[in-house]
Protein backbone atom coordinates (compact mmCIF):
# COMPACT_ATOMS: atom_id res chain seq x y z
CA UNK A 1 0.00 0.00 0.00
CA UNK A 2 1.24 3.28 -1.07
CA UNK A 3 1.64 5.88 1.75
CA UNK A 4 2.13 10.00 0.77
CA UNK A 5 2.91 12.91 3.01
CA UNK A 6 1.33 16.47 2.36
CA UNK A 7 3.25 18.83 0.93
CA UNK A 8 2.29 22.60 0.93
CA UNK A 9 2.16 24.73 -2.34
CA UNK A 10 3.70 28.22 -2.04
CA UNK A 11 2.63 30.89 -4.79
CA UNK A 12 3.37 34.22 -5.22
CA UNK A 13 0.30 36.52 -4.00
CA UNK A 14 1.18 39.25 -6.62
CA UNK A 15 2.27 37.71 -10.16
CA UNK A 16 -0.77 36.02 -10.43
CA UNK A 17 -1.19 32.32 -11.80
CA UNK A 18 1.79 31.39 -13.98
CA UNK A 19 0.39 27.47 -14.47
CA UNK A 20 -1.71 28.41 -16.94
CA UNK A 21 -4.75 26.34 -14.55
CA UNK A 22 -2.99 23.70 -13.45
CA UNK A 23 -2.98 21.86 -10.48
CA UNK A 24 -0.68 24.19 -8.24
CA UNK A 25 -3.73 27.22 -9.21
CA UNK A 26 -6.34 25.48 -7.71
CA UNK A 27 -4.91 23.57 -4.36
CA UNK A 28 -3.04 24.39 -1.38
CA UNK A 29 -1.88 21.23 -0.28
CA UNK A 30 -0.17 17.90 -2.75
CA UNK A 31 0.37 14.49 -1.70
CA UNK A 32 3.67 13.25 -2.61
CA UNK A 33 4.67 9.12 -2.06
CA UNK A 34 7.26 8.48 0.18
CA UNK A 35 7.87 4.95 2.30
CA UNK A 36 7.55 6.38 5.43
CA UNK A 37 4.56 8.67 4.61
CA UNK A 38 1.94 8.51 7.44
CA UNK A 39 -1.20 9.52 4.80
CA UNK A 40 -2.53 6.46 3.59
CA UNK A 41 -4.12 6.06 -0.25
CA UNK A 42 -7.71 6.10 0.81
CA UNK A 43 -7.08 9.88 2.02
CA UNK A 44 -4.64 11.35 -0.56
CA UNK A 45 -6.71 12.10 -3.25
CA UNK A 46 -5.99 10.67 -6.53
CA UNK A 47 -6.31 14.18 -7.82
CA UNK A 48 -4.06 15.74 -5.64
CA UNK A 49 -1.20 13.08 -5.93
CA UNK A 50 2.19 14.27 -7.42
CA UNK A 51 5.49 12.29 -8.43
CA UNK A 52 8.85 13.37 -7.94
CA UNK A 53 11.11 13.43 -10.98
CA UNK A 54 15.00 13.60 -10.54
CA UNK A 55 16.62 14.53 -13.88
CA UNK A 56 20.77 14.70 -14.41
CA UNK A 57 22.19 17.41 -16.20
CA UNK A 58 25.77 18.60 -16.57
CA UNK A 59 26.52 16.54 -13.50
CA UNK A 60 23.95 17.91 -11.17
CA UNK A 61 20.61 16.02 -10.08
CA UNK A 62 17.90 18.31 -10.78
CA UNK A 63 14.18 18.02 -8.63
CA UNK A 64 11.13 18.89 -10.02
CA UNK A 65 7.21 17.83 -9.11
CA UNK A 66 5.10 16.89 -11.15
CA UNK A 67 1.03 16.12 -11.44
CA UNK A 68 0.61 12.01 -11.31
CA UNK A 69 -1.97 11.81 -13.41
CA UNK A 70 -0.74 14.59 -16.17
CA UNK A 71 1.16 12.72 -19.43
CA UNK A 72 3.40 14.28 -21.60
CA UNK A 73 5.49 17.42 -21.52
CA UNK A 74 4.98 19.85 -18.55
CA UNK A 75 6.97 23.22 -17.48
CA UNK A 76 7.08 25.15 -14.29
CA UNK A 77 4.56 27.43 -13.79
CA UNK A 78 6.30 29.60 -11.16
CA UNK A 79 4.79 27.67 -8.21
CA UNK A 80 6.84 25.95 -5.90
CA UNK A 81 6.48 22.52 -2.96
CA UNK A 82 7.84 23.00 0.52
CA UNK A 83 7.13 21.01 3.46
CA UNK A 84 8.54 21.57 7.14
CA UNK A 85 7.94 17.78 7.50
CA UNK A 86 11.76 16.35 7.70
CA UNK A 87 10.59 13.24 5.53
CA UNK A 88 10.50 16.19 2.90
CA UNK A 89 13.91 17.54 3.85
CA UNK A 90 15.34 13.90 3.09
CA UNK A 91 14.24 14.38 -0.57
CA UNK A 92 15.26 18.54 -1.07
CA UNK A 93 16.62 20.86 1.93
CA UNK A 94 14.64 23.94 -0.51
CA UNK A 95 11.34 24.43 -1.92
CA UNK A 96 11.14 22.02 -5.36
CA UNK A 97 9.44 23.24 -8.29
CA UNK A 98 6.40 22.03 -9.83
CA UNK A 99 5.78 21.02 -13.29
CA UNK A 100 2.18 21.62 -14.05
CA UNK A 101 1.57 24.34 -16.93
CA UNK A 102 0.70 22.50 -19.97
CA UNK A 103 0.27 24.30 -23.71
CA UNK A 104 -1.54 23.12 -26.66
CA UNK A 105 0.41 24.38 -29.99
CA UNK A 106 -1.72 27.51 -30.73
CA UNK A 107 -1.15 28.59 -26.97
CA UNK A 108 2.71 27.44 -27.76
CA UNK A 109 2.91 30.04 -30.71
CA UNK A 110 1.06 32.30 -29.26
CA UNK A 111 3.10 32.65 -26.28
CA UNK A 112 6.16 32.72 -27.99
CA UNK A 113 5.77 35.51 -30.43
């Protein structure tokens, strides 16, 4: 049985929402799975559930957060995970970004003009 601890999301108050709607917009707390998480399945919501992703680039392990349920490619959206809980500091001593703005090709273009 998979067990998750909750992990706060921290947003800026005055540059608005960056995520263009994604998960980090709309809730204030994430469930992330770790082994000795004391939240069981039943009451992390399947919505709510996010995956951490480790990446390795130029030498350097890189943390990010991402949506379970979202598939393909995802980009930070400014908003960022923390947790005072120390089975958080085990994974990241800082606050680790989350991957959860999504955008179709016209949005793509658009944005990049």
């Amino acid at each position: 049985m998979k067990k998750f601890i909750s992990v706060s999301v921290l947003r800026s108050s005055t540059l608005g929402d960056g995520t263009n709607n994604g998960l980090s917009s709309k809730a204030d707390t994430i469930y992330i799975e770790h082994p000795r998480g004391w939240i069981s399945e039943k009451h992390a919501p399947e919505a709510l559930r996010v995956d951490l992703i480790k990446r390795n680039m130029f030498g350097t392990t890189l943390l990010s957060i991402k949506p379970s349920n979202l598939e393909g490619h995802s980009m930070a959206g400014g908003n960022f995970a923390w947790s005072n809980d120390a089975r958080f500091t085990e994974m990241s001593n800082q606050p680790i970004a989350i991957h959860d703005r999504v955008e179709s090709k016209e949005e793509y273009k658009h944005y990049s003009s």
